[in-house]
PDB file of N, CA and C in Angstrom:
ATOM      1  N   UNK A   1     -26.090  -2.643  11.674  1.00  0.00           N
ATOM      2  CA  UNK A   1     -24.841  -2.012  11.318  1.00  0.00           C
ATOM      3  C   UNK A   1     -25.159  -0.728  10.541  1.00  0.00           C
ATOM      4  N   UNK A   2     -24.662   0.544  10.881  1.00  0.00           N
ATOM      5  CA  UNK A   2     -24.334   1.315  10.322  1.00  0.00           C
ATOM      6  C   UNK A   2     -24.116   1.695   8.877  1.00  0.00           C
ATOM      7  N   UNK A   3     -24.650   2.736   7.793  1.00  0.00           N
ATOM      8  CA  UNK A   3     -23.861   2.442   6.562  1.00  0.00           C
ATOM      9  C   UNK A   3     -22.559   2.735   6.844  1.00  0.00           C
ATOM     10  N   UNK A   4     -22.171   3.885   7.457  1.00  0.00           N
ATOM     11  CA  UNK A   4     -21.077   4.371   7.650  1.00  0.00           C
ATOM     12  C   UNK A   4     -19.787   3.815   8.053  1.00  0.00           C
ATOM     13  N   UNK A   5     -20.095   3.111   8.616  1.00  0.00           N
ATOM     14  CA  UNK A   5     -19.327   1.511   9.445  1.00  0.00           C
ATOM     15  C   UNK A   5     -18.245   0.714   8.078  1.00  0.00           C
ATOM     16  N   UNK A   6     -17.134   1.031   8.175  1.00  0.00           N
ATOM     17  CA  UNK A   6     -16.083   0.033   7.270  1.00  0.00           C
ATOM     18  C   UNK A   6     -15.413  -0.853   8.330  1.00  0.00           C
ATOM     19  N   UNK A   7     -15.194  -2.094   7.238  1.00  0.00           N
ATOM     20  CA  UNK A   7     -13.809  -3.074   8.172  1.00  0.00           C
ATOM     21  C   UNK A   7     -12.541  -2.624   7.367  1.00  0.00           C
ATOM     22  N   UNK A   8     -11.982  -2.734   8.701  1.00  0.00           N
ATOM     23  CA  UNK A   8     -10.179  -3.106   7.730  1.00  0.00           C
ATOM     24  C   UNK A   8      -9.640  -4.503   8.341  1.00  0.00           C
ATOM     25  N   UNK A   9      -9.192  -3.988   7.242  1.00  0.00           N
ATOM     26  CA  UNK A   9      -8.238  -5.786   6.720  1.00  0.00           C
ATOM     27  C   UNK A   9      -6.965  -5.219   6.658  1.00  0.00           C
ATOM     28  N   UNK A  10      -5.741  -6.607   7.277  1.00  0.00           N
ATOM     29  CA  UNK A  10      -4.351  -6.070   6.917  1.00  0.00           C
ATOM     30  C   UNK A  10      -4.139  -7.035   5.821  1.00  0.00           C
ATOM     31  N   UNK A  11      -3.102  -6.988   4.858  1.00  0.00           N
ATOM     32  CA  UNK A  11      -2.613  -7.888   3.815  1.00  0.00           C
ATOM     33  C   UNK A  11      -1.649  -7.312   2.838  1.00  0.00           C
ATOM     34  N   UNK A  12      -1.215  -8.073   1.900  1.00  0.00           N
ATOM     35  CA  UNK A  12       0.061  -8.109   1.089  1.00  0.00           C
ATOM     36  C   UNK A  12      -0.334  -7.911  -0.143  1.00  0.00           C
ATOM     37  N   UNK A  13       0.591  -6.850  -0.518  1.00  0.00           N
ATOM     38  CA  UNK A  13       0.040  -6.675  -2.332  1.00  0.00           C
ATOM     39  C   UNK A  13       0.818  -7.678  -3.212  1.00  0.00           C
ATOM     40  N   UNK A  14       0.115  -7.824  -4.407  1.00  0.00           N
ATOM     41  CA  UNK A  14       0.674  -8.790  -4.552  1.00  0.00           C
ATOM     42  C   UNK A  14       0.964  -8.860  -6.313  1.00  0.00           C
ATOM     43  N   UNK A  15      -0.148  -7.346  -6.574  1.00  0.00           N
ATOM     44  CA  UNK A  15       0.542  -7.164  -8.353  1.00  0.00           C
ATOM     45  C   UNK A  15      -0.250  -5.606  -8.330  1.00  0.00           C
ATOM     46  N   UNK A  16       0.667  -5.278  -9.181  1.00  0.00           N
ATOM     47  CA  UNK A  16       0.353  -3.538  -9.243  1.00  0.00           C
ATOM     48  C   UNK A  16      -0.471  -3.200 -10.559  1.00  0.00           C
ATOM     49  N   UNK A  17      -2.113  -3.076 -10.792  1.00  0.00           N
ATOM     50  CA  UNK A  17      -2.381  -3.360 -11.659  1.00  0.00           C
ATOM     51  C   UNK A  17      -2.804  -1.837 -12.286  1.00  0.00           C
ATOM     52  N   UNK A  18      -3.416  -1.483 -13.759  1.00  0.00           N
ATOM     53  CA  UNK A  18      -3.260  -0.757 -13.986  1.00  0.00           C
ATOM     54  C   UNK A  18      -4.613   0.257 -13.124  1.00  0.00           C
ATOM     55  N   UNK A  19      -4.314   1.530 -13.424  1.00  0.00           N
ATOM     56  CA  UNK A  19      -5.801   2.784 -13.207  1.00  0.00           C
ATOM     57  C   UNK A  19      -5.161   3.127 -11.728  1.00  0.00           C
ATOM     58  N   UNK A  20      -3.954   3.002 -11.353  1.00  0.00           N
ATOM     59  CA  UNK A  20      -3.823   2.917 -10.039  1.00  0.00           C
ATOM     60  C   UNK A  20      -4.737   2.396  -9.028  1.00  0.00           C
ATOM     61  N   UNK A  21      -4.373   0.850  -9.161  1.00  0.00           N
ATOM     62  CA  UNK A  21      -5.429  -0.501  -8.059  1.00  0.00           C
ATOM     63  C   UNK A  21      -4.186  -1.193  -8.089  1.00  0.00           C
ATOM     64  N   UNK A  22      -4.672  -2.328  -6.918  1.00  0.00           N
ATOM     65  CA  UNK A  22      -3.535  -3.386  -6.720  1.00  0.00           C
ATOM     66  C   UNK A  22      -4.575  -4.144  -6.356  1.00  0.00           C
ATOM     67  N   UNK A  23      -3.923  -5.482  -6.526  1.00  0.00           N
ATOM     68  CA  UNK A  23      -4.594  -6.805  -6.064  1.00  0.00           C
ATOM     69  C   UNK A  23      -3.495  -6.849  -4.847  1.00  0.00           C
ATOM     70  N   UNK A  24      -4.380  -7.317  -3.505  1.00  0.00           N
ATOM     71  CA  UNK A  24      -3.787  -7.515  -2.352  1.00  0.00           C
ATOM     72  C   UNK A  24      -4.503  -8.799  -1.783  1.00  0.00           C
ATOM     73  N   UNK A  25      -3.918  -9.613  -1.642  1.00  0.00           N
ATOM     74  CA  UNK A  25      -4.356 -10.677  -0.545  1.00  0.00           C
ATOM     75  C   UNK A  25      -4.149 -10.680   0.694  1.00  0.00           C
ATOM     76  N   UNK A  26      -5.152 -10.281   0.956  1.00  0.00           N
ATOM     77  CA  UNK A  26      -5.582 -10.118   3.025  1.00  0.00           C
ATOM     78  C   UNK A  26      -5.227 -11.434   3.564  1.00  0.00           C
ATOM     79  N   UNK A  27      -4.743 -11.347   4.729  1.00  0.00           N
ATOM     80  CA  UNK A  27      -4.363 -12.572   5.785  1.00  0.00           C
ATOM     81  C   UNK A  27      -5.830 -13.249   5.789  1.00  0.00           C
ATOM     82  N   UNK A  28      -6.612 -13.303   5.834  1.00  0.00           N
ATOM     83  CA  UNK A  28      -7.688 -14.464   5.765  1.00  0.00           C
ATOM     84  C   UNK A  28      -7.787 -14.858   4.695  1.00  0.00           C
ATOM     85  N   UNK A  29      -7.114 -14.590   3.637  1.00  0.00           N
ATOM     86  CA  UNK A  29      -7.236 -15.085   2.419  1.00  0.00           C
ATOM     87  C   UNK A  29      -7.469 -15.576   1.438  1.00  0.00           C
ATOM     88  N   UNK A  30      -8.181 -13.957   1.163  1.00  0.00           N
ATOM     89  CA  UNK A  30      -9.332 -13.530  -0.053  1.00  0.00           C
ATOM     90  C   UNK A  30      -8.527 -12.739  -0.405  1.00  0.00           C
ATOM     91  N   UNK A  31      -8.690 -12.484  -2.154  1.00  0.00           N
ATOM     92  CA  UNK A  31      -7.910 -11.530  -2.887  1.00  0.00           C
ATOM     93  C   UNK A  31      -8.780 -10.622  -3.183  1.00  0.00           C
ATOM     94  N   UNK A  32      -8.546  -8.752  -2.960  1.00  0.00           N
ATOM     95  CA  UNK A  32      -9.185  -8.273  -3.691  1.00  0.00           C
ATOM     96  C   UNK A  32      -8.567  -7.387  -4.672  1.00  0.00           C
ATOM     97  N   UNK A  33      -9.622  -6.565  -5.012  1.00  0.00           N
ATOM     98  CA  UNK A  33      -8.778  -5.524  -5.778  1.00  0.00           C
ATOM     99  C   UNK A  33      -9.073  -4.179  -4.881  1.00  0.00           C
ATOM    100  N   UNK A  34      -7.789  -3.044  -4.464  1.00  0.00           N
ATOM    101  CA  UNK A  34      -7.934  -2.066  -3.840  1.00  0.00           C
ATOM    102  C   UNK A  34      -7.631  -1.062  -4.898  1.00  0.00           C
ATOM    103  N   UNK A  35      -7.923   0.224  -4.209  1.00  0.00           N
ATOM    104  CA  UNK A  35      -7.291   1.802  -4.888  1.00  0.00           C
ATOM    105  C   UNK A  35      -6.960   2.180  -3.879  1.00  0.00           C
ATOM    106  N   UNK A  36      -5.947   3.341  -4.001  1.00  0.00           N
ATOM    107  CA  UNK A  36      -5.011   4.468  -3.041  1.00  0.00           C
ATOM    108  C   UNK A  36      -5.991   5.142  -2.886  1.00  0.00           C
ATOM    109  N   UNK A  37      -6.208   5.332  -1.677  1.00  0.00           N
ATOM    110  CA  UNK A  37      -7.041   6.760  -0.636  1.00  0.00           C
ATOM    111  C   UNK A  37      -6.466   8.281  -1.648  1.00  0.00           C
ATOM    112  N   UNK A  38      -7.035   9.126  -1.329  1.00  0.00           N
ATOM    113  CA  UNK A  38      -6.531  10.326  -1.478  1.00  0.00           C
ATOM    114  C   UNK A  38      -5.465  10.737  -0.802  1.00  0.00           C
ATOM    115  N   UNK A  39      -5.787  10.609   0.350  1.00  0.00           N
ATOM    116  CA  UNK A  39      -4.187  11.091   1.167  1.00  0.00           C
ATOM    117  C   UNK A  39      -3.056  10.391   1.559  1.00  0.00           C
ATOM    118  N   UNK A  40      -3.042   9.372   0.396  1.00  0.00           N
ATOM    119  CA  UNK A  40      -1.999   8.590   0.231  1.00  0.00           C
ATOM    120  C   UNK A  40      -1.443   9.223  -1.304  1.00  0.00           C
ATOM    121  N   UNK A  41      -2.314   9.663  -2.208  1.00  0.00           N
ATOM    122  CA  UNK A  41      -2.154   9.968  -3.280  1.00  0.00           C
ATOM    123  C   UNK A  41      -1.619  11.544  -2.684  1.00  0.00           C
ATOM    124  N   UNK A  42      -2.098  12.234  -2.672  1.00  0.00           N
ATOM    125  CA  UNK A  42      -2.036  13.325  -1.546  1.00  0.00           C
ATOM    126  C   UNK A  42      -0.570  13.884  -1.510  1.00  0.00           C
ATOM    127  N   UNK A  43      -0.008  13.159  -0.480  1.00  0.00           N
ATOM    128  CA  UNK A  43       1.380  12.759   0.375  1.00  0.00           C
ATOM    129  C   UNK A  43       2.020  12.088  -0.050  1.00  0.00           C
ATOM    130  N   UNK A  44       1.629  11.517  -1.460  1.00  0.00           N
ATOM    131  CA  UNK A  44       3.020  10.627  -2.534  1.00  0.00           C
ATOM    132  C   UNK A  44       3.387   9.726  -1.852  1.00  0.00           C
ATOM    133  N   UNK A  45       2.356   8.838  -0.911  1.00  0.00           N
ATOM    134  CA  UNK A  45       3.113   7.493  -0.754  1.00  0.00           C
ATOM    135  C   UNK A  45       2.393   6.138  -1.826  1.00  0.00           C
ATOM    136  N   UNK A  46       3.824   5.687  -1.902  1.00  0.00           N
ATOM    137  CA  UNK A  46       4.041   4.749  -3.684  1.00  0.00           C
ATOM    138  C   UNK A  46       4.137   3.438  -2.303  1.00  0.00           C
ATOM    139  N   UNK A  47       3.399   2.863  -3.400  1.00  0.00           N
ATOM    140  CA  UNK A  47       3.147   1.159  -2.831  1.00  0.00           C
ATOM    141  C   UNK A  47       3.768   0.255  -3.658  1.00  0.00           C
ATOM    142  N   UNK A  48       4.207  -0.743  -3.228  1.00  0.00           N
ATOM    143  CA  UNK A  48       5.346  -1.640  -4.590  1.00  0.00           C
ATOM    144  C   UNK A  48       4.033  -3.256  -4.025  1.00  0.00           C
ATOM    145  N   UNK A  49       4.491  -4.068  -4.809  1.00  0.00           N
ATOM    146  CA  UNK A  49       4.274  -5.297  -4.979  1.00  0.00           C
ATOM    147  C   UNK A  49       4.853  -5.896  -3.589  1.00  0.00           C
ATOM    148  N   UNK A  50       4.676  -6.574  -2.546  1.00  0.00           N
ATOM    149  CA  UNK A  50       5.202  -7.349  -1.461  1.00  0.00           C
ATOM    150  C   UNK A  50       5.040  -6.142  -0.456  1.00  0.00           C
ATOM    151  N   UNK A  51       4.597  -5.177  -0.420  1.00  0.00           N
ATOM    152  CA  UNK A  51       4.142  -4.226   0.750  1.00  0.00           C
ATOM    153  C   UNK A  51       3.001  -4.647   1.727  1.00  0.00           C
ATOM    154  N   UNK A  52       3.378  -4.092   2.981  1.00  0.00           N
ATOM    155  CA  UNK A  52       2.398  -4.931   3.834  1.00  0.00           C
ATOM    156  C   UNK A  52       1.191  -2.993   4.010  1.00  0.00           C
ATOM    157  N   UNK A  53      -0.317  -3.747   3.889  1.00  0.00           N
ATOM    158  CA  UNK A  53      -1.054  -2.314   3.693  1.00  0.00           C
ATOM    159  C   UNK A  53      -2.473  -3.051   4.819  1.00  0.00           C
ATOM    160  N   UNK A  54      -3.090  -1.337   5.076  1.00  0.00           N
ATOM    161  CA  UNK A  54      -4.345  -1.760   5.535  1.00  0.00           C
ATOM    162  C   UNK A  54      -5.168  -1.415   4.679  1.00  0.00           C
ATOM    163  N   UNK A  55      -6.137  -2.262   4.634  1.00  0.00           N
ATOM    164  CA  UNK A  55      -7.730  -1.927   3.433  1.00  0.00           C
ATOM    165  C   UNK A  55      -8.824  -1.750   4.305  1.00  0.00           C
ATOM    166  N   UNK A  56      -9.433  -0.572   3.955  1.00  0.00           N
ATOM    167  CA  UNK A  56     -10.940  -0.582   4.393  1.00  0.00           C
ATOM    168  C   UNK A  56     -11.375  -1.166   3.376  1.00  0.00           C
ATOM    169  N   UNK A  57     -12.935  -1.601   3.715  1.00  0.00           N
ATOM    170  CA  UNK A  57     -13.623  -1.817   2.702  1.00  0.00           C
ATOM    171  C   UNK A  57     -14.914  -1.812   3.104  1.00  0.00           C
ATOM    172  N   UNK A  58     -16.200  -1.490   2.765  1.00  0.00           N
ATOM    173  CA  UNK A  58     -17.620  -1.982   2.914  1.00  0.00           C
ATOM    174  C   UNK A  58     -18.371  -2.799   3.147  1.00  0.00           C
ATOM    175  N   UNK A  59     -18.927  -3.180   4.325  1.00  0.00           N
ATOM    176  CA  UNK A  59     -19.660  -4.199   4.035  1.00  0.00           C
ATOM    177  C   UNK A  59     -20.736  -4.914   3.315  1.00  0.00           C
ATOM    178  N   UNK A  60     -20.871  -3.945   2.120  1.00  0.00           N
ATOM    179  CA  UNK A  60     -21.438  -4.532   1.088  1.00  0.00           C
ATOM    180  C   UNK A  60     -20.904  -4.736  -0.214  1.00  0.00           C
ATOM    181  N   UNK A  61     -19.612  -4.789  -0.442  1.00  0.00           N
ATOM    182  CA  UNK A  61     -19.037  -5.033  -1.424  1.00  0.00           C
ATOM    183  C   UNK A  61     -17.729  -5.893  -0.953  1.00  0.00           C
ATOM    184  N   UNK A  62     -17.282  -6.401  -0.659  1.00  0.00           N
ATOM    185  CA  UNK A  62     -16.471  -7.672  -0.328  1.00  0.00           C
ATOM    186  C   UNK A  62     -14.729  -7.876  -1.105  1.00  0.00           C
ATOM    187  N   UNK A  63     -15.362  -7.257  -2.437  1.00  0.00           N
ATOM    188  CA  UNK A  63     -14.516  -7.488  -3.549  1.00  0.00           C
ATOM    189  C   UNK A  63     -13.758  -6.100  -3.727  1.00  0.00           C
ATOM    190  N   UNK A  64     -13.491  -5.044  -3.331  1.00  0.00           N
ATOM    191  CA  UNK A  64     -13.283  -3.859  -3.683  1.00  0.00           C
ATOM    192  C   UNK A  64     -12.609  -3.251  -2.276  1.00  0.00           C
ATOM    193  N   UNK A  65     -12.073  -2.900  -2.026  1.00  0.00           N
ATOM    194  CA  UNK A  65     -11.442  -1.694  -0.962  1.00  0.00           C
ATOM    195  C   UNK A  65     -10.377  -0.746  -1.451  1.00  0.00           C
ATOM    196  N   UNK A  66     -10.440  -0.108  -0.002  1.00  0.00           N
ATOM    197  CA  UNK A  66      -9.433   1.419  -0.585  1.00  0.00           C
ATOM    198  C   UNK A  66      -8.060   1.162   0.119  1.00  0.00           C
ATOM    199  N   UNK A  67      -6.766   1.481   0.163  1.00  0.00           N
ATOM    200  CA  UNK A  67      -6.010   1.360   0.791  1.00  0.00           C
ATOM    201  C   UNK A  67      -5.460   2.362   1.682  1.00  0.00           C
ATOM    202  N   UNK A  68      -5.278   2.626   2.806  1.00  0.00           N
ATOM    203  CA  UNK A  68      -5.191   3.695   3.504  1.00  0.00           C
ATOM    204  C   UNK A  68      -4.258   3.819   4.402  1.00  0.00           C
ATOM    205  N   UNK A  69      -2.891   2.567   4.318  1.00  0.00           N
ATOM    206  CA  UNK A  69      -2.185   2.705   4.581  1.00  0.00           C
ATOM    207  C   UNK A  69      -0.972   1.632   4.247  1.00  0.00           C
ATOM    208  N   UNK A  70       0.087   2.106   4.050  1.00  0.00           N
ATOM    209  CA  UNK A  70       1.363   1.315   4.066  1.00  0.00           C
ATOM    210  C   UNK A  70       2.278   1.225   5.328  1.00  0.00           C
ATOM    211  N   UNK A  71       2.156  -0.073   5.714  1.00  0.00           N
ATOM    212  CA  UNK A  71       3.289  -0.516   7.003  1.00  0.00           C
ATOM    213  C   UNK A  71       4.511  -0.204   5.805  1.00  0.00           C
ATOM    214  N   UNK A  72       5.303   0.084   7.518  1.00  0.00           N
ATOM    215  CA  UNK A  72       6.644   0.708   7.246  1.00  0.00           C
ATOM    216  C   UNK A  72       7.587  -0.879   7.045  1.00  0.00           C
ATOM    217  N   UNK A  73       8.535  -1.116   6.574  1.00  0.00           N
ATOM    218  CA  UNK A  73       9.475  -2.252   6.244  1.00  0.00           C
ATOM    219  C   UNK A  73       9.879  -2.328   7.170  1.00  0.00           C
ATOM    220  N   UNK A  74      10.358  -3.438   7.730  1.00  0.00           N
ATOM    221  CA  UNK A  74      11.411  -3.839   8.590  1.00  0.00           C
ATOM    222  C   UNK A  74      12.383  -4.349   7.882  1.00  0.00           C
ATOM    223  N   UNK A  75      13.511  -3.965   7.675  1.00  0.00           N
ATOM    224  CA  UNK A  75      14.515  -4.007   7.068  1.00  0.00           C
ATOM    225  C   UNK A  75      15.713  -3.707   8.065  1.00  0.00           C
ATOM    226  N   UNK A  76      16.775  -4.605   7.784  1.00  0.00           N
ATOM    227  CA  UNK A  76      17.706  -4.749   8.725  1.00  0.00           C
ATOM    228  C   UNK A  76      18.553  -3.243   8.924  1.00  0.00           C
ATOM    229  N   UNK A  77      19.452  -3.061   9.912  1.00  0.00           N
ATOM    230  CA  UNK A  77      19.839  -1.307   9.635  1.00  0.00           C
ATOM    231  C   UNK A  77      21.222  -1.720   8.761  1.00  0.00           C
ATOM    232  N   UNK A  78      21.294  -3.205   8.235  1.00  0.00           N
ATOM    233  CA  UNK A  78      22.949  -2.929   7.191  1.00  0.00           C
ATOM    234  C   UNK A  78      22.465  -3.073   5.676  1.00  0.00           C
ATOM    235  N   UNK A  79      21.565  -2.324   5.343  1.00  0.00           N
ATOM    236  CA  UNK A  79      20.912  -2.250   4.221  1.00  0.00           C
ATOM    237  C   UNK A  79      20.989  -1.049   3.799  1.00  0.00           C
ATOM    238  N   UNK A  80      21.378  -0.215   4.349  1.00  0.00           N
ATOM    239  CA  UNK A  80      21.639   1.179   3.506  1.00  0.00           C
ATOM    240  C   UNK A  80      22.851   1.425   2.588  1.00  0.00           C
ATOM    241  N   UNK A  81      22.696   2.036   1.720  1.00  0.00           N
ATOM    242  CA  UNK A  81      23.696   2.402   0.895  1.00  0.00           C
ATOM    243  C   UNK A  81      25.444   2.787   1.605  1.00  0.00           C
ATOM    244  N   UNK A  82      26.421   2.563   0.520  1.00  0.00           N
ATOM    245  CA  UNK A  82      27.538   2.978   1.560  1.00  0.00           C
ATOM    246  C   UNK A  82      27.369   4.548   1.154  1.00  0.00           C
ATOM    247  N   UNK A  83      28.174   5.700   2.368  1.00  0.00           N
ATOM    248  CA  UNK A  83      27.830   6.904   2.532  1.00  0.00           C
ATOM    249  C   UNK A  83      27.915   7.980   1.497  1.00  0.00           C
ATOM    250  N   UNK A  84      28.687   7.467   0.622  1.00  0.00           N
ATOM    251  CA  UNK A  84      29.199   8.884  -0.455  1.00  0.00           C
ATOM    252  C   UNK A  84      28.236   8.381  -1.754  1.00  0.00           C
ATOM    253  N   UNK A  85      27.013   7.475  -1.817  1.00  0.00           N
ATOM    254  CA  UNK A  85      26.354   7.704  -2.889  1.00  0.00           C
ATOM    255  C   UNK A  85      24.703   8.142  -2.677  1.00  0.00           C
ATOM    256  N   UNK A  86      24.597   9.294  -3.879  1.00  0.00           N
ATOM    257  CA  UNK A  86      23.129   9.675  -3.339  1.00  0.00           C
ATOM    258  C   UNK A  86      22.357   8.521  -3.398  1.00  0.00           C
ATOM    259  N   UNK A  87      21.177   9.393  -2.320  1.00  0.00           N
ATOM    260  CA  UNK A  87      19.883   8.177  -2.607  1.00  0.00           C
ATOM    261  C   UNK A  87      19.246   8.495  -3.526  1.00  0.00           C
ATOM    262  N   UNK A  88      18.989   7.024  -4.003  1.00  0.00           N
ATOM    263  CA  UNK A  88      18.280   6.646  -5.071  1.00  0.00           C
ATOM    264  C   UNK A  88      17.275   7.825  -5.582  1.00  0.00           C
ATOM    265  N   UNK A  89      17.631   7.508  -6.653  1.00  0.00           N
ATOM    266  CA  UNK A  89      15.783   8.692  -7.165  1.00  0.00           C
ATOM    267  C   UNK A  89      15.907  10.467  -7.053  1.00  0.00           C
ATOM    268  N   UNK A  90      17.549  10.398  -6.396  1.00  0.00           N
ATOM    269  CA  UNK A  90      17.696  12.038  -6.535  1.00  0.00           C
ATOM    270  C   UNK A  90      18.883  12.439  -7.382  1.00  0.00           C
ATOM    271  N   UNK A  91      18.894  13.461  -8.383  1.00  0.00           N
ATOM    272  CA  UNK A  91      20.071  14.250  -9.271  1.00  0.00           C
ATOM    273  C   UNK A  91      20.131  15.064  -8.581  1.00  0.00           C
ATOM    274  N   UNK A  92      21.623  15.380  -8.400  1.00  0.00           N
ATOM    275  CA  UNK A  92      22.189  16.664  -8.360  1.00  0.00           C
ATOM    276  C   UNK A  92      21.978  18.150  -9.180  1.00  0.00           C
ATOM    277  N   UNK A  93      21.904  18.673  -8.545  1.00  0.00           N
ATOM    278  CA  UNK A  93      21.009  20.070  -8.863  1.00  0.00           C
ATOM    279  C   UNK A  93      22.642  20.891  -9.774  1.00  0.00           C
ATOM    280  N   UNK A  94      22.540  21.761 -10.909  1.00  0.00           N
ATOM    281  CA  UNK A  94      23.786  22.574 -11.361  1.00  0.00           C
ATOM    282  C   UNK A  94      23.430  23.646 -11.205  1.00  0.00           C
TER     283      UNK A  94
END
């Protein structure tokens, strides 16, 4: 094998811990601890607790990976807000 050579793993985060890492438990289920890629940090995508993500990781460290991506939610389409209130997380500009 290659050094260069990573696996990914899919799995569920499962606590948002501090230094920006999360503990995620991968579907074969082992817990590790991951960090955000750069171009997740990058491109401001925020990971919550119960997010489904992919981890690379090394094959010589077992315990450690990076996260490099967040699956999108499946969420039903009658879950959106009703129409006349902003979304979340934005003020109106004066």
């Amino acid at each position: 094998m290659a050094k260069e050579e990573l696996i990914q793993f899919e799995g569920l985060v499962t606590e948002i811990l501090p230094d920006a890492r999360y503990r995620v438990q991968l579907d074969a289920g082992h817990e590790i601890v991951a960090y955000t890629a750069g171009k997740m940090k990058k491109n401001r995508i925020k990971t919550l607790a119960g997010d489904r993500v992919t981890i690379e990781m090394s094959p010589y460290d077992l315990e450690k990976g990076r996260l490099i991506f967040r699956h999108k939610d499946e969420r039903p389409s009658g879950s959106m807000p009703p129409r006349g209130t902003p979304p979340r997380g934005q003020f109106r500009r004066r």
